[in-house]
C-alpha atoms as a PDB file:
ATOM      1  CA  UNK A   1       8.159   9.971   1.746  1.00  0.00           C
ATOM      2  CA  UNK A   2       9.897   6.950   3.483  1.00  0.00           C
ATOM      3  CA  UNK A   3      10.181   3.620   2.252  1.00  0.00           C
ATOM      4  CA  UNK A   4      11.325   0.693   4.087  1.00  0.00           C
ATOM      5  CA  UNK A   5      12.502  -1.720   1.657  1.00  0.00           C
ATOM      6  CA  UNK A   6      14.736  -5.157   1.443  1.00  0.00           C
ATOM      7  CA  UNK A   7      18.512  -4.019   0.473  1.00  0.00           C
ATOM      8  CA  UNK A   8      19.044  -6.769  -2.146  1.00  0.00           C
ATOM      9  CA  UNK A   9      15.810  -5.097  -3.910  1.00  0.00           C
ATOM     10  CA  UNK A  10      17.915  -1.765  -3.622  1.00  0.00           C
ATOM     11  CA  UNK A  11      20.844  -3.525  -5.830  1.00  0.00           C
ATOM     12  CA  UNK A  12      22.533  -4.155  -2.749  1.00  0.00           C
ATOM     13  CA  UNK A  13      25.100  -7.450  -2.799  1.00  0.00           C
ATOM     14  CA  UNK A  14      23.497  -9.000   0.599  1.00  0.00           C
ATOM     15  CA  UNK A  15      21.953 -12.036  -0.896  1.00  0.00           C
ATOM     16  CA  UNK A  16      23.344 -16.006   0.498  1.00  0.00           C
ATOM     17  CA  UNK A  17      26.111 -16.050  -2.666  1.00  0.00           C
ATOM     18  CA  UNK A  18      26.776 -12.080  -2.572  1.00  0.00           C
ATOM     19  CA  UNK A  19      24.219 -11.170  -5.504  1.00  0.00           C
ATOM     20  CA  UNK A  20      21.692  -8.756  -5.658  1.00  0.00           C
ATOM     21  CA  UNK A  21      18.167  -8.706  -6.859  1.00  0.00           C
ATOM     22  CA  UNK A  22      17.553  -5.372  -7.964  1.00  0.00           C
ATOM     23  CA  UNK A  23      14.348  -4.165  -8.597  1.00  0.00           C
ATOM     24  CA  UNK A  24      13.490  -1.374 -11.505  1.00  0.00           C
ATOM     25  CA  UNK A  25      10.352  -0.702 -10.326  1.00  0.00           C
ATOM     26  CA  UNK A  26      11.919   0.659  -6.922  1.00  0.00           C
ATOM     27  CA  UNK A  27      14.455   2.225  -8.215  1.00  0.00           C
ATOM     28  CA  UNK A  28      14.002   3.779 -11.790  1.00  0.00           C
ATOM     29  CA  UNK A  29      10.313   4.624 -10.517  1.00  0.00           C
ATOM     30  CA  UNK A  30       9.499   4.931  -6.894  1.00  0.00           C
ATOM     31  CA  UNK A  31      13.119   6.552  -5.957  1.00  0.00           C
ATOM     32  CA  UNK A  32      11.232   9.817  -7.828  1.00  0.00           C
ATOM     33  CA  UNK A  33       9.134  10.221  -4.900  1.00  0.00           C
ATOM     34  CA  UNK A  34      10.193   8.257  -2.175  1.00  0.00           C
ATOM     35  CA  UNK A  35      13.466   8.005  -0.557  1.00  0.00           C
ATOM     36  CA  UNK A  36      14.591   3.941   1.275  1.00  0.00           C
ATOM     37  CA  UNK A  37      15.740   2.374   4.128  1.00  0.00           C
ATOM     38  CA  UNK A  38      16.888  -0.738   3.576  1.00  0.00           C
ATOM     39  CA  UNK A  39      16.927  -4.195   5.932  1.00  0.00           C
ATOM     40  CA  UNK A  40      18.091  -7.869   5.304  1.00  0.00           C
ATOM     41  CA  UNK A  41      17.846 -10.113   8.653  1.00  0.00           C
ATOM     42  CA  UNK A  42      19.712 -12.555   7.205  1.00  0.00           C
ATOM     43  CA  UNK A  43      22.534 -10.527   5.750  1.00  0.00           C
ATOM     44  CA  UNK A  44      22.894  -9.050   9.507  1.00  0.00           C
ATOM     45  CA  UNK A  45      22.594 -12.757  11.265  1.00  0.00           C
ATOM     46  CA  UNK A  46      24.687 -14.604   9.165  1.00  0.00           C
ATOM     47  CA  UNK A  47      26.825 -12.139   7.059  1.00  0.00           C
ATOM     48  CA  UNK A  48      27.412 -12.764   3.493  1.00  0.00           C
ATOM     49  CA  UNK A  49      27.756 -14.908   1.694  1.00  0.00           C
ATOM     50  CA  UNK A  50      26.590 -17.769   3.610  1.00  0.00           C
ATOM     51  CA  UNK A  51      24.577 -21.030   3.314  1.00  0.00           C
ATOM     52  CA  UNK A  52      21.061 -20.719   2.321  1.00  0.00           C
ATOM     53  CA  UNK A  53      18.285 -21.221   4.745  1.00  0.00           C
ATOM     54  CA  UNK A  54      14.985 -23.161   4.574  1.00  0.00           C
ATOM     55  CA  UNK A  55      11.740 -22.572   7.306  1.00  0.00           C
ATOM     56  CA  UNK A  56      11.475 -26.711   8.515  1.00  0.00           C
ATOM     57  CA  UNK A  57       8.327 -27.832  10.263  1.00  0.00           C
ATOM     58  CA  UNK A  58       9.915 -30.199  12.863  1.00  0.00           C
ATOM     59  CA  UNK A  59       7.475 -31.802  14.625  1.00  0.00           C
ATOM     60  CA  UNK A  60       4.675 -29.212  14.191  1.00  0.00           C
ATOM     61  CA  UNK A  61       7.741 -26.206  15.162  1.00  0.00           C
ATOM     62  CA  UNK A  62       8.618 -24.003  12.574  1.00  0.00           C
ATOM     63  CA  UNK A  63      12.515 -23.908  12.693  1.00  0.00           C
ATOM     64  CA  UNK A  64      15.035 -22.376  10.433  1.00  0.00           C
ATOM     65  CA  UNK A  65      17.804 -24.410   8.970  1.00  0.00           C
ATOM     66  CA  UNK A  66      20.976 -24.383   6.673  1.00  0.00           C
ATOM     67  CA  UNK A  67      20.090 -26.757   3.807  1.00  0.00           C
ATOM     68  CA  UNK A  68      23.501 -28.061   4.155  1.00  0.00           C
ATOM     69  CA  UNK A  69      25.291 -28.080   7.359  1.00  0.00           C
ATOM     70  CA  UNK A  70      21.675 -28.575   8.814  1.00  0.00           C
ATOM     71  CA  UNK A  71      22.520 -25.780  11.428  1.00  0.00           C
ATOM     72  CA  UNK A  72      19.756 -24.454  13.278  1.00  0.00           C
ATOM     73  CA  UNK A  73      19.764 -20.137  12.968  1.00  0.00           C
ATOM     74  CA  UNK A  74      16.588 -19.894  14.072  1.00  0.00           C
ATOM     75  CA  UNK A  75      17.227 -17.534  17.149  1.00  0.00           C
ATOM     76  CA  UNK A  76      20.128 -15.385  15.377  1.00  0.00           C
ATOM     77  CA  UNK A  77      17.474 -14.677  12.787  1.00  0.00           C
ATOM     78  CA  UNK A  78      14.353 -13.756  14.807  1.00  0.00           C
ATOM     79  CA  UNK A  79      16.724 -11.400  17.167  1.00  0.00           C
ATOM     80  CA  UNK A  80      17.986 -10.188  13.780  1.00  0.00           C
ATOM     81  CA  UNK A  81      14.674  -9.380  12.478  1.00  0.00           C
ATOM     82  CA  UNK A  82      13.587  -8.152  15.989  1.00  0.00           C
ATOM     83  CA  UNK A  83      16.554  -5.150  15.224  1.00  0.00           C
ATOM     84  CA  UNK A  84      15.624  -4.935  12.365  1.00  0.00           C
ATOM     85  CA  UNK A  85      12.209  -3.873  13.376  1.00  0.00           C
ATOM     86  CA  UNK A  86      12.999  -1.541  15.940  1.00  0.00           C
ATOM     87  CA  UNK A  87      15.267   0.482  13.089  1.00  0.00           C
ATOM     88  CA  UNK A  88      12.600   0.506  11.054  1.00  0.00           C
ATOM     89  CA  UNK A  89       9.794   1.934  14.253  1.00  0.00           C
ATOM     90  CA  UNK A  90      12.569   5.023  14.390  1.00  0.00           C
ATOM     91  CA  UNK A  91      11.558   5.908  11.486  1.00  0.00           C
ATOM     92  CA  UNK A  92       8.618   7.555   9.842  1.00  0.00           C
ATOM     93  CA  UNK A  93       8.308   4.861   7.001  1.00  0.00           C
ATOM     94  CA  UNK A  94       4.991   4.756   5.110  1.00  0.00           C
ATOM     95  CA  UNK A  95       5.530   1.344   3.167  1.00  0.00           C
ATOM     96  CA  UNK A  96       7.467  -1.706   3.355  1.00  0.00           C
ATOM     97  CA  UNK A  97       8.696  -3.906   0.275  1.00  0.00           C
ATOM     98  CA  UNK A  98       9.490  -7.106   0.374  1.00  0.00           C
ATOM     99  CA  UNK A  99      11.705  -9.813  -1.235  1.00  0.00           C
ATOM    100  CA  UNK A 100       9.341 -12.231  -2.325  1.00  0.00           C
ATOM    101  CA  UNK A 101      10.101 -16.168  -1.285  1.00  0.00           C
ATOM    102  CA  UNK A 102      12.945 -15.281   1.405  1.00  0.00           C
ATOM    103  CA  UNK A 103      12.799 -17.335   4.268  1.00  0.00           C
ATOM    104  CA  UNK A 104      12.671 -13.904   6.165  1.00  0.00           C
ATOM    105  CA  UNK A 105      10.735 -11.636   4.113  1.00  0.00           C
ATOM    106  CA  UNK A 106       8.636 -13.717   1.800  1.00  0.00           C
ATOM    107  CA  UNK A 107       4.966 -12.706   2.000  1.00  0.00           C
ATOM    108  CA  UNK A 108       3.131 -15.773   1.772  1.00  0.00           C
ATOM    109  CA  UNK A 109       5.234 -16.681  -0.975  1.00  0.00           C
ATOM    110  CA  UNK A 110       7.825 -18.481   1.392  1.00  0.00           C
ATOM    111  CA  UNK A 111       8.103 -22.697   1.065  1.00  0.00           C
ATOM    112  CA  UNK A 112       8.349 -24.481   4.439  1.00  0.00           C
ATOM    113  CA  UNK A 113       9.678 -27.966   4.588  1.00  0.00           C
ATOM    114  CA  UNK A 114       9.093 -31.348   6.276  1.00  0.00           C
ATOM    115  CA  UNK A 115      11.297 -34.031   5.436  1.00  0.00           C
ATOM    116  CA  UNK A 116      13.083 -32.275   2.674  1.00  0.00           C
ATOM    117  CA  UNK A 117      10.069 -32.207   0.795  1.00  0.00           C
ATOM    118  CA  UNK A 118       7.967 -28.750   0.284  1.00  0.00           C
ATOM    119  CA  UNK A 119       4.607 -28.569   1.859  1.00  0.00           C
ATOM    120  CA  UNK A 120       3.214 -25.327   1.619  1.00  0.00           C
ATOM    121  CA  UNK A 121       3.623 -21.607   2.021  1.00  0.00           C
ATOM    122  CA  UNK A 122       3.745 -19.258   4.606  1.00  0.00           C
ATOM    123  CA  UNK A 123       5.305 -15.679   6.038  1.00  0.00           C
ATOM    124  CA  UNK A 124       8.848 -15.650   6.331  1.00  0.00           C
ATOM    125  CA  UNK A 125      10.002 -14.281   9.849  1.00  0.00           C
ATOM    126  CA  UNK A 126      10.593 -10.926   9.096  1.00  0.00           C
ATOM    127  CA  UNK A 127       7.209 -10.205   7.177  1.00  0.00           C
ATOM    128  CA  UNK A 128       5.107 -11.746   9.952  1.00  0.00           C
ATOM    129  CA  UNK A 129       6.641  -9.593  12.284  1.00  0.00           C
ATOM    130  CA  UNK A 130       6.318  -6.445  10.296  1.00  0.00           C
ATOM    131  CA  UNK A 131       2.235  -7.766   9.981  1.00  0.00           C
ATOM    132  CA  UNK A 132       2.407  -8.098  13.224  1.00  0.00           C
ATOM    133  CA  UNK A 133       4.064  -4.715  14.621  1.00  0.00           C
ATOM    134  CA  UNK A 134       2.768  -2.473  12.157  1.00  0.00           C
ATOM    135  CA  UNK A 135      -0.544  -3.545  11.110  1.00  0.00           C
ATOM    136  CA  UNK A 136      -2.228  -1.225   8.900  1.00  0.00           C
ATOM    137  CA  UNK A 137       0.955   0.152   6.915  1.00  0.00           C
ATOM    138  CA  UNK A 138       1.119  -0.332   3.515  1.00  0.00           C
ATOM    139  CA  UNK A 139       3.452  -3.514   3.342  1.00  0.00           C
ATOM    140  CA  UNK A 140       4.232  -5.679  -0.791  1.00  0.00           C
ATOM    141  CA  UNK A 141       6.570  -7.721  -2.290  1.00  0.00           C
ATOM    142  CA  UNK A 142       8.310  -7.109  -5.080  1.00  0.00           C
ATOM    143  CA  UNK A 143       6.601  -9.987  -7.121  1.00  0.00           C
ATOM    144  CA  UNK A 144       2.726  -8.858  -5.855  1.00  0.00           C
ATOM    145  CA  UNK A 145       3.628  -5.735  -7.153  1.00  0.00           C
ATOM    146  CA  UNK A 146       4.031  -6.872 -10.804  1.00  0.00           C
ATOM    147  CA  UNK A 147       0.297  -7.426 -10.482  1.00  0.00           C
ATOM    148  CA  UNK A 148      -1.390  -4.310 -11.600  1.00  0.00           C
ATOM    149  CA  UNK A 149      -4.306  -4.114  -9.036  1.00  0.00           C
ATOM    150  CA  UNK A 150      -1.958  -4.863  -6.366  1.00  0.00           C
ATOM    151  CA  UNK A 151       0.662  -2.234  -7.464  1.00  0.00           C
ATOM    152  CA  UNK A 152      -2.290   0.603  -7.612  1.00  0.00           C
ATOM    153  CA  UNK A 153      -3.772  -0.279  -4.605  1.00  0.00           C
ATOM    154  CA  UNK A 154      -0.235  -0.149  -2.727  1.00  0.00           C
ATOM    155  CA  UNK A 155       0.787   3.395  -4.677  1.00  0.00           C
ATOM    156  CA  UNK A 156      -2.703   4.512  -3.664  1.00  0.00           C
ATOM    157  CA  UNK A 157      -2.306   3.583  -0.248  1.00  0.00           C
ATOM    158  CA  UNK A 158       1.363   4.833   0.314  1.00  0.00           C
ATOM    159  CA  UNK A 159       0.718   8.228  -0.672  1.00  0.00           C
ATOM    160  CA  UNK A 160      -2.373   8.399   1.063  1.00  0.00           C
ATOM    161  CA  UNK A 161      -0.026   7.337   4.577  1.00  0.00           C
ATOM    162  CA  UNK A 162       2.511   9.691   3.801  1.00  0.00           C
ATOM    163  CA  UNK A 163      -0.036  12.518   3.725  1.00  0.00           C
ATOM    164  CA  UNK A 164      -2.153  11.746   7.253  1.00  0.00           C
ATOM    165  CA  UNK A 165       1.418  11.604   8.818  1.00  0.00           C
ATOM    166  CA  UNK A 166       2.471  15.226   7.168  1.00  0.00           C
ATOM    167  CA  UNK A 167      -0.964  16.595   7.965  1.00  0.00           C
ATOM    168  CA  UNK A 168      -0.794  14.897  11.712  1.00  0.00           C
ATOM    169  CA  UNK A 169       2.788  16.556  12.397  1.00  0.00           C
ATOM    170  CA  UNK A 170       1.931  19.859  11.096  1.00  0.00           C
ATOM    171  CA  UNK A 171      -1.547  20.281  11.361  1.00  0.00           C
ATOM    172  CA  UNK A 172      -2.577  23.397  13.947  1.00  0.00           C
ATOM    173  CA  UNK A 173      -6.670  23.724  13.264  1.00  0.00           C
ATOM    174  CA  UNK A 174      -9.485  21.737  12.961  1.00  0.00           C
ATOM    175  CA  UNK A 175     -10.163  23.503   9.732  1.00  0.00           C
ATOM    176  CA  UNK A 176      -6.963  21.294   8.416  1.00  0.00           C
ATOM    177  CA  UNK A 177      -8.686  18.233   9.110  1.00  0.00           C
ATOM    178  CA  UNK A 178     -11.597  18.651   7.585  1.00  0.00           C
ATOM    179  CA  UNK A 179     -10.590  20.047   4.345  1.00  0.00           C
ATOM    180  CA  UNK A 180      -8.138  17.249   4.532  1.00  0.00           C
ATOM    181  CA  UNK A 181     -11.382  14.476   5.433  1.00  0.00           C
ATOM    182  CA  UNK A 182     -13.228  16.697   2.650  1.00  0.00           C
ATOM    183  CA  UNK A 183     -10.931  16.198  -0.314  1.00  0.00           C
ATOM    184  CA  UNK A 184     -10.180  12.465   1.013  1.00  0.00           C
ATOM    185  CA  UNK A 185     -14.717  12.031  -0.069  1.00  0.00           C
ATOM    186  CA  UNK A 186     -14.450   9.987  -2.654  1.00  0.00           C
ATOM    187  CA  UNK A 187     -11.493   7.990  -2.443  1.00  0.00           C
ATOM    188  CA  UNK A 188     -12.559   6.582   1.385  1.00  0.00           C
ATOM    189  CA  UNK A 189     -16.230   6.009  -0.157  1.00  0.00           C
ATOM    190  CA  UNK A 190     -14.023   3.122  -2.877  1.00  0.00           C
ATOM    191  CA  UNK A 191     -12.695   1.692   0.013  1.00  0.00           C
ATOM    192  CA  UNK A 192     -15.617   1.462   2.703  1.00  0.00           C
ATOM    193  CA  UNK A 193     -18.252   3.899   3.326  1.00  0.00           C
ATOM    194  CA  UNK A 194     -19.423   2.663   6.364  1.00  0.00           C
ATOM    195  CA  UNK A 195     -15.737   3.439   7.744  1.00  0.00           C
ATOM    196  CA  UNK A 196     -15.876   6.862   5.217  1.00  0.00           C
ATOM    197  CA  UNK A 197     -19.008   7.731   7.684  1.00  0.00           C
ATOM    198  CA  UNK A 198     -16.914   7.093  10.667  1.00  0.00           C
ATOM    199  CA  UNK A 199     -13.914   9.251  10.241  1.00  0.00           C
ATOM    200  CA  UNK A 200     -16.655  11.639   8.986  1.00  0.00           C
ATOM    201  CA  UNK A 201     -18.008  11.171  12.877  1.00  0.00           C
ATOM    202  CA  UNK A 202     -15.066  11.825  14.261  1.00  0.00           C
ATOM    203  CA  UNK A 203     -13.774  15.126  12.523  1.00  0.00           C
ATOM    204  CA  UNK A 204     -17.735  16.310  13.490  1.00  0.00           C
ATOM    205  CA  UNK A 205     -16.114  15.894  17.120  1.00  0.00           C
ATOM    206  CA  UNK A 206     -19.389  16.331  18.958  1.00  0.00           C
ATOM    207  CA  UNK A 207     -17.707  15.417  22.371  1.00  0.00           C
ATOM    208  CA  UNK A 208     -15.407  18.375  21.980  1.00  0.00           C
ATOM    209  CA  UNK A 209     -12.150  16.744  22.118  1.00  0.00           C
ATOM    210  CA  UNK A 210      -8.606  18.263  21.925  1.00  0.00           C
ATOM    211  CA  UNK A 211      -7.414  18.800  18.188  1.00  0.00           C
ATOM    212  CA  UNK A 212      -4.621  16.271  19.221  1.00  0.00           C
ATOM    213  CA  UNK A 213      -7.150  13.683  20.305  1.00  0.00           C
ATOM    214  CA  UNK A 214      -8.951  13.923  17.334  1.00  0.00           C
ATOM    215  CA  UNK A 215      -6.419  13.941  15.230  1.00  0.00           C
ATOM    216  CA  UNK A 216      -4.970  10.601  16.740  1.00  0.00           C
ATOM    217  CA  UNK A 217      -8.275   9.245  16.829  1.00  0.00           C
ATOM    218  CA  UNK A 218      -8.791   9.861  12.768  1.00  0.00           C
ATOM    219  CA  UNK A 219      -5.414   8.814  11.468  1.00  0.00           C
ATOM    220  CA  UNK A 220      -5.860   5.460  13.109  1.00  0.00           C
ATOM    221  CA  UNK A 221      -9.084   4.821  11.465  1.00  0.00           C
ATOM    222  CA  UNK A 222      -8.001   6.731   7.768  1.00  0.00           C
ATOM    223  CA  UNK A 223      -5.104   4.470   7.883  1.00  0.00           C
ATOM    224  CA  UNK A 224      -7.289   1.287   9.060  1.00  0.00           C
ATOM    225  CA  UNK A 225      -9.914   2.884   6.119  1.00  0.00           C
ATOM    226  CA  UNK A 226      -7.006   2.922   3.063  1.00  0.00           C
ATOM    227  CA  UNK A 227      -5.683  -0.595   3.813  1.00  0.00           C
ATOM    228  CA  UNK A 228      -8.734  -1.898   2.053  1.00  0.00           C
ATOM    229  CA  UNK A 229      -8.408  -2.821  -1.683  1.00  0.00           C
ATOM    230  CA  UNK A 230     -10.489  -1.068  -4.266  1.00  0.00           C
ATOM    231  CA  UNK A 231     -13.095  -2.490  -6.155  1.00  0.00           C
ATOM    232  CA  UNK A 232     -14.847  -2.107  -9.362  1.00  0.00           C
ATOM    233  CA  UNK A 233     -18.301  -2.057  -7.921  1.00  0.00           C
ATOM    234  CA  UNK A 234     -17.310   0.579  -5.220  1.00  0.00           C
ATOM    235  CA  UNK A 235     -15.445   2.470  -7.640  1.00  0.00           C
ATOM    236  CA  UNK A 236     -18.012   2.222  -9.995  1.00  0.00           C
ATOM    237  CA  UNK A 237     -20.845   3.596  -7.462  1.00  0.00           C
ATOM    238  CA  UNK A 238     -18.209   6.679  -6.531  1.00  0.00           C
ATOM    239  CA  UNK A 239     -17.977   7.500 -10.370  1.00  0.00           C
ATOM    240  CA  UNK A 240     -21.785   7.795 -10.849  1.00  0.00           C
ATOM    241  CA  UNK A 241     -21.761   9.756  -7.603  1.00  0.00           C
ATOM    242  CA  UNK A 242     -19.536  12.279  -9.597  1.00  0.00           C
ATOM    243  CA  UNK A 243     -21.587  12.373 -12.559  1.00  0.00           C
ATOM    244  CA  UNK A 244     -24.658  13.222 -10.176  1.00  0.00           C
ATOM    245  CA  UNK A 245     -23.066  16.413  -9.886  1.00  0.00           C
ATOM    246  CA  UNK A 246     -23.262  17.615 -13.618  1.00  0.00           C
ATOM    247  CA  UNK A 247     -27.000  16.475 -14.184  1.00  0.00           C
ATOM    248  CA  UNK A 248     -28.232  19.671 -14.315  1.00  0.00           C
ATOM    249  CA  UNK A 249     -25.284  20.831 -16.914  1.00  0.00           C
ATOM    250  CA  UNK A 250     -24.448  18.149 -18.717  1.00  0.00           C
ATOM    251  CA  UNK A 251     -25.592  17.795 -22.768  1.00  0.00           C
ATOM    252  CA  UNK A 252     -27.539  14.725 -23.718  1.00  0.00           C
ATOM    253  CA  UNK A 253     -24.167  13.215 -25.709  1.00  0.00           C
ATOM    254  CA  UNK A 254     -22.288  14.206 -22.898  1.00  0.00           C
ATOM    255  CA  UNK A 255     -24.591  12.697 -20.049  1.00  0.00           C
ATOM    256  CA  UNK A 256     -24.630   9.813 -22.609  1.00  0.00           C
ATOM    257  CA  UNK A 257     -20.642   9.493 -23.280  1.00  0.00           C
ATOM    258  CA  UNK A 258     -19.914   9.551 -19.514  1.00  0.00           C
ATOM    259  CA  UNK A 259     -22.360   6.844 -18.752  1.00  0.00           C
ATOM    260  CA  UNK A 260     -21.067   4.904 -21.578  1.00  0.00           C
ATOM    261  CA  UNK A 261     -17.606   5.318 -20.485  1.00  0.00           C
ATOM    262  CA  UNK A 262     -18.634   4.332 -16.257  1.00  0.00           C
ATOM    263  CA  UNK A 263     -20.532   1.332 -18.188  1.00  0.00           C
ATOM    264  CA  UNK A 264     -17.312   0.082 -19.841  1.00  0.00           C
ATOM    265  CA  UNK A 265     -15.206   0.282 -17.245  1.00  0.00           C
ATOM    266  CA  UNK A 266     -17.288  -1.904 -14.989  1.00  0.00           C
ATOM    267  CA  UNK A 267     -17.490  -4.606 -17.397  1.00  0.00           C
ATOM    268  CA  UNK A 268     -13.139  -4.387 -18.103  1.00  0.00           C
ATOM    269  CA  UNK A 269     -13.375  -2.925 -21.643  1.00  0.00           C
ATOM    270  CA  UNK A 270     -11.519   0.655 -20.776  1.00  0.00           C
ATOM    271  CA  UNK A 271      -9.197   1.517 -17.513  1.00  0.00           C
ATOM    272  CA  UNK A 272     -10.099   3.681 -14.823  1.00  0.00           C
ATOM    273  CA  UNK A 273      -8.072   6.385 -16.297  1.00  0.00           C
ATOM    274  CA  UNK A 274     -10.447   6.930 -19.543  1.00  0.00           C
ATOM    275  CA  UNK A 275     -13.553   7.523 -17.034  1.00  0.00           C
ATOM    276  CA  UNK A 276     -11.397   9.976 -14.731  1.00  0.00           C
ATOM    277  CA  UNK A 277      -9.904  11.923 -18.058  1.00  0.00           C
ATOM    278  CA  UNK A 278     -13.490  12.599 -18.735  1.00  0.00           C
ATOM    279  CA  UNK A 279     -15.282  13.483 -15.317  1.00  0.00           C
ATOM    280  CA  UNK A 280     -11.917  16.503 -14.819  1.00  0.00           C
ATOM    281  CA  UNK A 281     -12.411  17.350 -18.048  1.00  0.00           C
ATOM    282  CA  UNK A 282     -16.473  18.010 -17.232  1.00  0.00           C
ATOM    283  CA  UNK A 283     -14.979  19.489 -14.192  1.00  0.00           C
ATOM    284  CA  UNK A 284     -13.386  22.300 -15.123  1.00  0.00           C
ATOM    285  CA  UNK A 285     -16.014  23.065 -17.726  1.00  0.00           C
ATOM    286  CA  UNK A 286     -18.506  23.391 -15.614  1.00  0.00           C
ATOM    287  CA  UNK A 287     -16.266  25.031 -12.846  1.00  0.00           C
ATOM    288  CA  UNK A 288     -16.903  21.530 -10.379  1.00  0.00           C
ATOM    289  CA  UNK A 289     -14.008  22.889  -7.447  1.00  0.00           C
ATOM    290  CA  UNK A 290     -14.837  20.049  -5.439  1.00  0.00           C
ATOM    291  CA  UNK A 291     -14.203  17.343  -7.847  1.00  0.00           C
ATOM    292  CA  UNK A 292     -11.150  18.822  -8.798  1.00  0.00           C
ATOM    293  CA  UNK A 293     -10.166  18.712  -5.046  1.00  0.00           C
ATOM    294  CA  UNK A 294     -10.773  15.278  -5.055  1.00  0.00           C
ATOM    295  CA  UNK A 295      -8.067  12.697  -3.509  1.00  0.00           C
ATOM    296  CA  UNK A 296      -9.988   9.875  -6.134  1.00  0.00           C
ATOM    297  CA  UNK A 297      -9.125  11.754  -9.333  1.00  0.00           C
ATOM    298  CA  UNK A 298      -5.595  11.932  -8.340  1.00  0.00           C
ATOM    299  CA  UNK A 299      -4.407  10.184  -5.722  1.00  0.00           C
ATOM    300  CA  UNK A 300      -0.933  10.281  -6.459  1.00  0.00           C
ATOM    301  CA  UNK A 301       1.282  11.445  -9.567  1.00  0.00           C
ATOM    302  CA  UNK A 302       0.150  11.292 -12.701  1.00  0.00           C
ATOM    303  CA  UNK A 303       3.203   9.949 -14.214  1.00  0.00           C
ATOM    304  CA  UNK A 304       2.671   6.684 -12.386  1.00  0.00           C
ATOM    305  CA  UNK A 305      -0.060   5.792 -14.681  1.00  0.00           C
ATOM    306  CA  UNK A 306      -1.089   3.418 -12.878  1.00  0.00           C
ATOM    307  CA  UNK A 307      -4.893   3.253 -13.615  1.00  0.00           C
ATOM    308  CA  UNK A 308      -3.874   2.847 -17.565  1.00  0.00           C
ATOM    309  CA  UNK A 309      -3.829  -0.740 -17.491  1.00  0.00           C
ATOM    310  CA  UNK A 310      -7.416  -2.680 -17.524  1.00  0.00           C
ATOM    311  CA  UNK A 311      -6.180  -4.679 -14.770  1.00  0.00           C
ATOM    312  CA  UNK A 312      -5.792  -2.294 -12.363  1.00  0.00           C
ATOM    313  CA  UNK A 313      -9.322  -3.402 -11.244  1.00  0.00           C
ATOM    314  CA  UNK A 314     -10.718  -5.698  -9.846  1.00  0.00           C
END
C-alpha cells in the first residue's frame, strides 16, 4: 500500500526555518503496512528555509503572501502544488496525509487573513486541489487523525482502497468480484445500504457487460460507498444483523450476553471491539464461514486496535 504524505510529517527538514514535524503515528505505525511518497509545495516553490506564508483575502481574492517582505508567491505555489499533483496521479496512492494549518496543505484548519487580522479558516492550496482532483480517496491530517473516530474511519477506508485497486489490477473472473462484493456485506451495509444495494446491482450485471466494464463501474461506486463515515446506529443495525444468524444456536445467556454487549455499545459504555470479540468467537463455534469472511470483523490488522477506544464511534 501507497501513501501520499507531507515530507515534514515524514521527519523530513522542509519546513519555513528547516525543522521538521515528524509524526509517530506515520511512522512508528503506518510505515508497518504502508510504504510514502512524500510532497511539500512550498519546500519546492520557495526552497528552504524561507519566509513564512499567510493565505490574505485582498479584496474578496484569496492571495498568498510573505508575512514579512509582503511578497506575493501566489502563482509559484499553485504551479508548485499543480506538480505536485501530477507526481502524486503517477502513482497508485490510496491515502493522502496532511500537515494540518499549512497554508498549502491545511485541511480546513488553515487561517486566512484580512488586514493582518485572522478571519476564519479554510483549505490551504494544496488540499483543495487534492479534494478537488481526487475526490473520493481517503485524504487526513495529521491533527484529525488524533481523533479516534476519524483515525478508524481513515484506516478503515485506506485498506479498503488499497484492496479494490489490487483486486481491479489482478482480477480475471467475475467470480473475483463477487466473493470480493460478498465478504465486503457488512462493512458497505455501516456505511450506506442503499449504495451497498447498488454495487450489489452492478456485480448482478444483468446487461451483460465486459468484466472490465464492470469492474470499472464497481470500484467507482465501492470507493464513492467507503468514503462515508461510520456510525453507531448503522453499525449497530449490522451487528444485530450478525446475531440474526445464531438464533437458532445460540443459548439463552449467550443470546442474552450478545444483546447486552450490542446494547452497550450503542449507548458508549464498551468499544466496538468487545461486541466483535464476541460475535467471531460465536462464529467459529457454531462454524458461521461467512461471518468469519467478513470485511466488518476485520477490516484491517488487528494490531491497529483501533476499535479499542470508546470513541472510535460516533
Amino acid at each position: 500500500m501507497l501513501l501520499a504524505v507531507s515530507s515534514c510529517l515524514l521527519g523530513n527538514n522542509v519546513r519555513y526555518d528547516g525543522s521538521n514535524q515528524m509524526n509517530k503515528f506515520v511512522l512508528k505505525t503506518l510505515s508497518k503496512y504502508a510504504e510514502f511518497v512524500h510532497f511539500c509545495p512550498e519546500h519546492l516553490a520557495m526552497g528552504t528555509p524561507r519566509e513564512t506564508i499567510r493565505i490574505i483575502n485582498d479584496k474578496n481574492k484569496l492571495e498568498l503572501k510573505t508575512v514579512f517582505s509582503k511578497e506575493d508567491v501566489t502563482s509559484k505555489v499553485i504551479q508548485s502544488s499543480k506538480d505536485e499533483i501530477q507526481k502524486l496521479k503517477q502513482e497508485p496512492i490510496c491515502g493522502i496525509i496532511l500537515k494540518s494549518k499549512s497554508p498549502s496543505c491545511g485541511l480546513g484548519s488553515t487561517k486566512y487573513y484580512e488586514n493582518g487580522m485572522p478571519q476564519g479558516k479554510k483549505d490551504g492550496v494544496f488540499a483543495a486541489m487534492c479534494k478537488e482532483q481526487f475526490p473520493y480517496l481517503p485524504i487526513e491530517e495529521e491533527a484529525r487523525l488524533n481523533d479516534a473516530w476519524l483515525r478508524e474511519n481513515f484506516i478503515m477506508q485506506i485498506f479498503a482502497y488499497s484492496e479494490i485497486q489490487n483486486l481491479s489490477n489482478n482480477i480475471s473472473k467475475f467470480k473475483h468480484l463477487v466473493d470480493f462484493h460478498t465478504s465486503y456485506k457488512y462493512l458497505l451495509h455501516s456505511k450506506n445500504e442503499v449504495l451497498y444495494r447498488d454495487l450489489g446491482n452492478i456485480v448482478a450485471n444483468h446487461d451483460k457487460k465486459s468484466l472490465k466494464e464492470v469492474m470499472a463501474e464497481y470500484k467507482e461506486l465501492f470507493i464513492k460507498t467507503i468514503a462515508t463515515k461510520s456510525k453507531i446506529s448503522k453499525t449497530v443495525n449490522v451487528l444485530e444483523h450478525m446475531a440474526g444468524f445464531f438464533k437458532k444456536e445460540l443459548t439463552s445467556k449467550e443470546k442474552l450476553e450478545l444483546k447486552e454487549l450490542i446494547s452497550q455499545y450503542k449507548e458508549k459504555i464498551i468499544p466496538l471491539i468487545t461486541v466483535i470479540a464476541l460475535i467471531k468467537l460465536l462464529s467459529v463455534k457454531y462454524d458461521k464461514e461467512f461471518l468469519l469472511k467478513q470485511k466488518f470483523l476485520q477490516p484491517y490488522p488487528d494490531e491497529l486496535a483501533l476499535r479499542s477506544d470508546i470513541k472510535s464511534g460516533k
